[in-house]
N, C-alpha and C. Protein backbone atom coordinates (compact mmCIF):
# COMPACT_ATOMS: atom_id res chain seq x y z
N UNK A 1 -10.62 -36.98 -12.27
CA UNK A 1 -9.36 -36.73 -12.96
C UNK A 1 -8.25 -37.25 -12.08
N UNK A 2 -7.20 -37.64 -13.00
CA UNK A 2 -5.81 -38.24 -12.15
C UNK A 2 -4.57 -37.56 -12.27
N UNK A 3 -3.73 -37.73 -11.54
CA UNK A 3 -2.49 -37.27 -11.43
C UNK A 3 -1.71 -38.19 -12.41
N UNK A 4 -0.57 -37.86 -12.08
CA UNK A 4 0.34 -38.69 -13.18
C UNK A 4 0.90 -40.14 -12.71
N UNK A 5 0.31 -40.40 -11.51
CA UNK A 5 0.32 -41.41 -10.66
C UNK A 5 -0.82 -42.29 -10.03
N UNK A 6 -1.47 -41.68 -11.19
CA UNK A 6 -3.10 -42.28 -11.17
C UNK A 6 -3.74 -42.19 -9.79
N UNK A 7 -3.38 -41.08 -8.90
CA UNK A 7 -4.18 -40.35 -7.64
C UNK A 7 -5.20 -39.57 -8.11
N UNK A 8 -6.48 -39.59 -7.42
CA UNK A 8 -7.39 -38.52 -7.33
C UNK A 8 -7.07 -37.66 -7.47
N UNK A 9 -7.61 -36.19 -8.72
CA UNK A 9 -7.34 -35.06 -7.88
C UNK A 9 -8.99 -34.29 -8.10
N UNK A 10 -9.15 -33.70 -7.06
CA UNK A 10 -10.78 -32.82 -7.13
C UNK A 10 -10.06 -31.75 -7.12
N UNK A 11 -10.97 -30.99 -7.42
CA UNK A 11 -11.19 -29.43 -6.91
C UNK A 11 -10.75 -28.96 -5.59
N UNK A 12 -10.11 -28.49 -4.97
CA UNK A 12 -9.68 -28.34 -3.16
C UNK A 12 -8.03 -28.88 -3.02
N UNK A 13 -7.90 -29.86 -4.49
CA UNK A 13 -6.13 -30.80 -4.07
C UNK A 13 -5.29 -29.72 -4.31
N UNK A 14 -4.50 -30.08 -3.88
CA UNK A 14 -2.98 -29.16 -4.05
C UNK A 14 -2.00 -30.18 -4.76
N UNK A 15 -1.25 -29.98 -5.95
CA UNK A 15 -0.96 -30.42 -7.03
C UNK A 15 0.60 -29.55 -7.63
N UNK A 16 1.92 -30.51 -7.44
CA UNK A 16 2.77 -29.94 -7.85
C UNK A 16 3.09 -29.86 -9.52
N UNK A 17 2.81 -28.80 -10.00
CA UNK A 17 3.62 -28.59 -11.72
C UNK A 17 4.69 -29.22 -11.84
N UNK A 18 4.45 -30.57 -12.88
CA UNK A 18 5.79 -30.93 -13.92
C UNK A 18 6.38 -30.76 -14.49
N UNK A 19 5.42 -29.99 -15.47
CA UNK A 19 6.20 -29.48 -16.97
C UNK A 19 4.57 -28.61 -17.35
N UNK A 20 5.19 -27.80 -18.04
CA UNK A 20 4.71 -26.83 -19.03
C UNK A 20 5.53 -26.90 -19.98
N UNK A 21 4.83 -27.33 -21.42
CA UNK A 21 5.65 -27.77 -22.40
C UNK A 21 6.29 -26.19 -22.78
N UNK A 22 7.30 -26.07 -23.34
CA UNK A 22 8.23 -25.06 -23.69
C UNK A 22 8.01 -24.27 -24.63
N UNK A 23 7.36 -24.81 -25.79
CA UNK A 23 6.45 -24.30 -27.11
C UNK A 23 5.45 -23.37 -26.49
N UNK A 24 4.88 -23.61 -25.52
CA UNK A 24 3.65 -22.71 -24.92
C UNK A 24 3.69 -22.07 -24.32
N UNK A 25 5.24 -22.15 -23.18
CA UNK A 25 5.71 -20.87 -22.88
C UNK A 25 6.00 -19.98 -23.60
N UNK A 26 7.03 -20.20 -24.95
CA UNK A 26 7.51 -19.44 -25.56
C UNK A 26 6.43 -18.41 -26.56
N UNK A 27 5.45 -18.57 -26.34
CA UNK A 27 4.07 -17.93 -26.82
C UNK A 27 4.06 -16.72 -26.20
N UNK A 28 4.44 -16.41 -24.92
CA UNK A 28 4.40 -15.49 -23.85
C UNK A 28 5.56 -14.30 -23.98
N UNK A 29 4.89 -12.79 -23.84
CA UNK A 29 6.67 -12.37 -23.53
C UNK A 29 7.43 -12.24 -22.98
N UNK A 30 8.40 -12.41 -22.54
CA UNK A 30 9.59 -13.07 -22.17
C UNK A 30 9.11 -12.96 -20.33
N UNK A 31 9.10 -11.60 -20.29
CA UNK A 31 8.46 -11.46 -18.29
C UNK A 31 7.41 -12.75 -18.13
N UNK A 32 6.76 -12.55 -18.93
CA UNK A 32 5.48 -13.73 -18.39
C UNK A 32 6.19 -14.88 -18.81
N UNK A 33 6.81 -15.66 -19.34
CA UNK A 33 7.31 -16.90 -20.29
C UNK A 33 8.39 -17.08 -18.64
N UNK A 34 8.95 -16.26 -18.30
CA UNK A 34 9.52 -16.60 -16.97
C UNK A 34 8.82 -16.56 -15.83
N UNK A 35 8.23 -15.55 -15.49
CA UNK A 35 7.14 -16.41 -14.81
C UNK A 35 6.11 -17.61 -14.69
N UNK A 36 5.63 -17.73 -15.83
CA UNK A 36 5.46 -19.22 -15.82
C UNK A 36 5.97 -20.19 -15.78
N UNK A 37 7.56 -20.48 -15.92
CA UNK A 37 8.41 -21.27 -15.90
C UNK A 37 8.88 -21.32 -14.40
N UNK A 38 8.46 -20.41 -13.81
CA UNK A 38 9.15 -20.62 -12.16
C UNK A 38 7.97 -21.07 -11.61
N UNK A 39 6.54 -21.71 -12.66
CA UNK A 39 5.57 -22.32 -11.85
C UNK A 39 6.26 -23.57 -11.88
N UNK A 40 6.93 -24.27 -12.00
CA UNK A 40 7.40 -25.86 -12.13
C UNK A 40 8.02 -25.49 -10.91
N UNK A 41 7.50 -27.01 -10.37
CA UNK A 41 7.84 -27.44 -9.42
C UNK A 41 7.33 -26.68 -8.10
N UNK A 42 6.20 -26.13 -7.95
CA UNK A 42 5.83 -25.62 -7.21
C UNK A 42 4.59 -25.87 -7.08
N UNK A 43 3.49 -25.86 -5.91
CA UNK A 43 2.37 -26.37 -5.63
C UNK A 43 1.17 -25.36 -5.60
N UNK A 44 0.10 -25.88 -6.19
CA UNK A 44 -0.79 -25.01 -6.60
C UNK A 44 -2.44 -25.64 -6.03
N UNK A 45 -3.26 -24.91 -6.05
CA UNK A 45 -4.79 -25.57 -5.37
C UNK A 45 -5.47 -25.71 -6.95
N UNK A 46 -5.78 -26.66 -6.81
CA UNK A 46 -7.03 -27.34 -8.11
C UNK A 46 -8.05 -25.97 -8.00
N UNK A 47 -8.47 -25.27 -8.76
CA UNK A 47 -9.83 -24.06 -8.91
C UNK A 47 -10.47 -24.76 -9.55
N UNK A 48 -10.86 -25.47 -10.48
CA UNK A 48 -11.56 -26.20 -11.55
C UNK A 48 -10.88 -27.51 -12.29
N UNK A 49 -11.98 -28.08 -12.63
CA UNK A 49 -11.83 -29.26 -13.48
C UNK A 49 -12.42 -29.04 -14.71
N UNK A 50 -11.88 -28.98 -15.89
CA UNK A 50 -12.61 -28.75 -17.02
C UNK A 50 -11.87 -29.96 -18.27
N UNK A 51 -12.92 -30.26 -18.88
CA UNK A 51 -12.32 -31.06 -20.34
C UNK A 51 -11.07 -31.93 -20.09
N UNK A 52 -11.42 -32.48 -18.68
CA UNK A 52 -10.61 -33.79 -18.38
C UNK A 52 -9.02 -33.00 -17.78
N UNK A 53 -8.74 -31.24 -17.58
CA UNK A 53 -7.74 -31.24 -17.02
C UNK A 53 -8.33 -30.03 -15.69
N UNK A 54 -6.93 -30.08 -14.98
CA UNK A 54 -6.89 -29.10 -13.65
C UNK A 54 -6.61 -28.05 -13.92
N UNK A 55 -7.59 -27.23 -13.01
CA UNK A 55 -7.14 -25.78 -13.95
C UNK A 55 -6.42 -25.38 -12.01
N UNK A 56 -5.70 -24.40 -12.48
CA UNK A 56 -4.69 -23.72 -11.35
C UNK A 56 -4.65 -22.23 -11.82
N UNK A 57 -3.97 -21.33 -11.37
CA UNK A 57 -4.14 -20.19 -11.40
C UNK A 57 -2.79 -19.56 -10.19
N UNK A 58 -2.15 -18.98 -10.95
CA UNK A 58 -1.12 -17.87 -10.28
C UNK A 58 -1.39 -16.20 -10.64
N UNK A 59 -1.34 -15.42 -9.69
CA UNK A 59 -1.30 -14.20 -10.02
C UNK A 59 -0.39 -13.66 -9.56
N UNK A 60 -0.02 -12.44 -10.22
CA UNK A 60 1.34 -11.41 -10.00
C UNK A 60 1.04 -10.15 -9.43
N UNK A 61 -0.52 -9.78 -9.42
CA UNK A 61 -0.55 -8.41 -9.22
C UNK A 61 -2.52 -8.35 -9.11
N UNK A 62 -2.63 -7.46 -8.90
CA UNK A 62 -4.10 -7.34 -8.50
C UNK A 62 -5.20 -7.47 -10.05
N UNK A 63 -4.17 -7.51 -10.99
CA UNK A 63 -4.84 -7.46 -12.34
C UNK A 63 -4.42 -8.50 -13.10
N UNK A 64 -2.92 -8.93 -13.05
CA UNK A 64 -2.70 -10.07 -13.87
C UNK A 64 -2.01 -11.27 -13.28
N UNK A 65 -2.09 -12.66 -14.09
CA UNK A 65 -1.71 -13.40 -14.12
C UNK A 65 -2.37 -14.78 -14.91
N UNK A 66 -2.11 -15.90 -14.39
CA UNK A 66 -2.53 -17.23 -15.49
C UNK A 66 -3.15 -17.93 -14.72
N UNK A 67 -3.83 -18.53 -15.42
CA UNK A 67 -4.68 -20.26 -15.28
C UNK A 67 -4.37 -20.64 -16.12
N UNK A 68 -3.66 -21.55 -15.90
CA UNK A 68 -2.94 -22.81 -16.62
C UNK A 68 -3.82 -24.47 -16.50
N UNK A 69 -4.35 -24.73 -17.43
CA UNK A 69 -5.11 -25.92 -17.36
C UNK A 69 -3.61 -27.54 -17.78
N UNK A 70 -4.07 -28.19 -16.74
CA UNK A 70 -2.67 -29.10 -16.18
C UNK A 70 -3.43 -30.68 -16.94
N UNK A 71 -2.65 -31.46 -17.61
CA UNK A 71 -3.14 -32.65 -18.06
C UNK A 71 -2.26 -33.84 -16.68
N UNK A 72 -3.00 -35.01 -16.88
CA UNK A 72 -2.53 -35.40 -15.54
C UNK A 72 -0.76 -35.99 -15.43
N UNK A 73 0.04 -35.76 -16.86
CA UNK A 73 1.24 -36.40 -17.41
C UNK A 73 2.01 -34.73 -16.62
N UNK A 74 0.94 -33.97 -16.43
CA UNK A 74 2.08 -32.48 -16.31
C UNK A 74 1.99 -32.27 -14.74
N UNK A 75 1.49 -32.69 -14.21
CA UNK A 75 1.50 -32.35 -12.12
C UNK A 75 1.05 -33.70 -11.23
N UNK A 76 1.73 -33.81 -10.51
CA UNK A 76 1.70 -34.72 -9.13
C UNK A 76 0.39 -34.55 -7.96
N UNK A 77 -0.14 -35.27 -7.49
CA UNK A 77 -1.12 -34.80 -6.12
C UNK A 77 -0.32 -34.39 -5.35
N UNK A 78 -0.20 -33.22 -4.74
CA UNK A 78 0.27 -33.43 -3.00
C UNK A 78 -0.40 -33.26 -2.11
N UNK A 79 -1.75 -32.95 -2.26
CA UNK A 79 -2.34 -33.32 -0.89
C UNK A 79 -3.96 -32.86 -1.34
N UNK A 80 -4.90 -33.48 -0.37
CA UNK A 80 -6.09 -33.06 -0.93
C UNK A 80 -6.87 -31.96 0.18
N UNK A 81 -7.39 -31.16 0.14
CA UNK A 81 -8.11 -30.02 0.96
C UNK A 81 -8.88 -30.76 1.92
């Protein structure tokens, strides 16, 4: 899988969020829809590769949070593990 700059990314890369389209935030309620929106622009570790995207994962608390599966038009490489 590639970045949006046609870089490698595996499993282990660390990968900055572009965009999360806005429609799919707005799915969320409003606490979480902002929290996910303060994932842009911030760097995350590849957990999986699935169905051609990067999956990432933020948590808030010992019980919740997201995996967000990233297409390579939506995050940058920044570095690989």
């Amino acid at each position: 899988m590639f970045d949006k700059n046609n870089r490698e990314v595996k499993i282990g890369s660390w990968v900055k969020v572009l965009f999360i389209h806005p429609s799919f935030i707005s799915t969320f309620p409003h606490n979480e829809a902002r929290k996910m929106s303060d994932m842009i622009n911030k760097t995350f570790e590849v957990i999986a590769i699935e169905h051609g995207k990067a999956l990432i994962s933020q948590s808030f608390s010992k019980y919740h949070g997201f995996t967000l599966a990233l297409a390579p038009e939506e995050m940058e490489l920044a570095s690989h593990q």
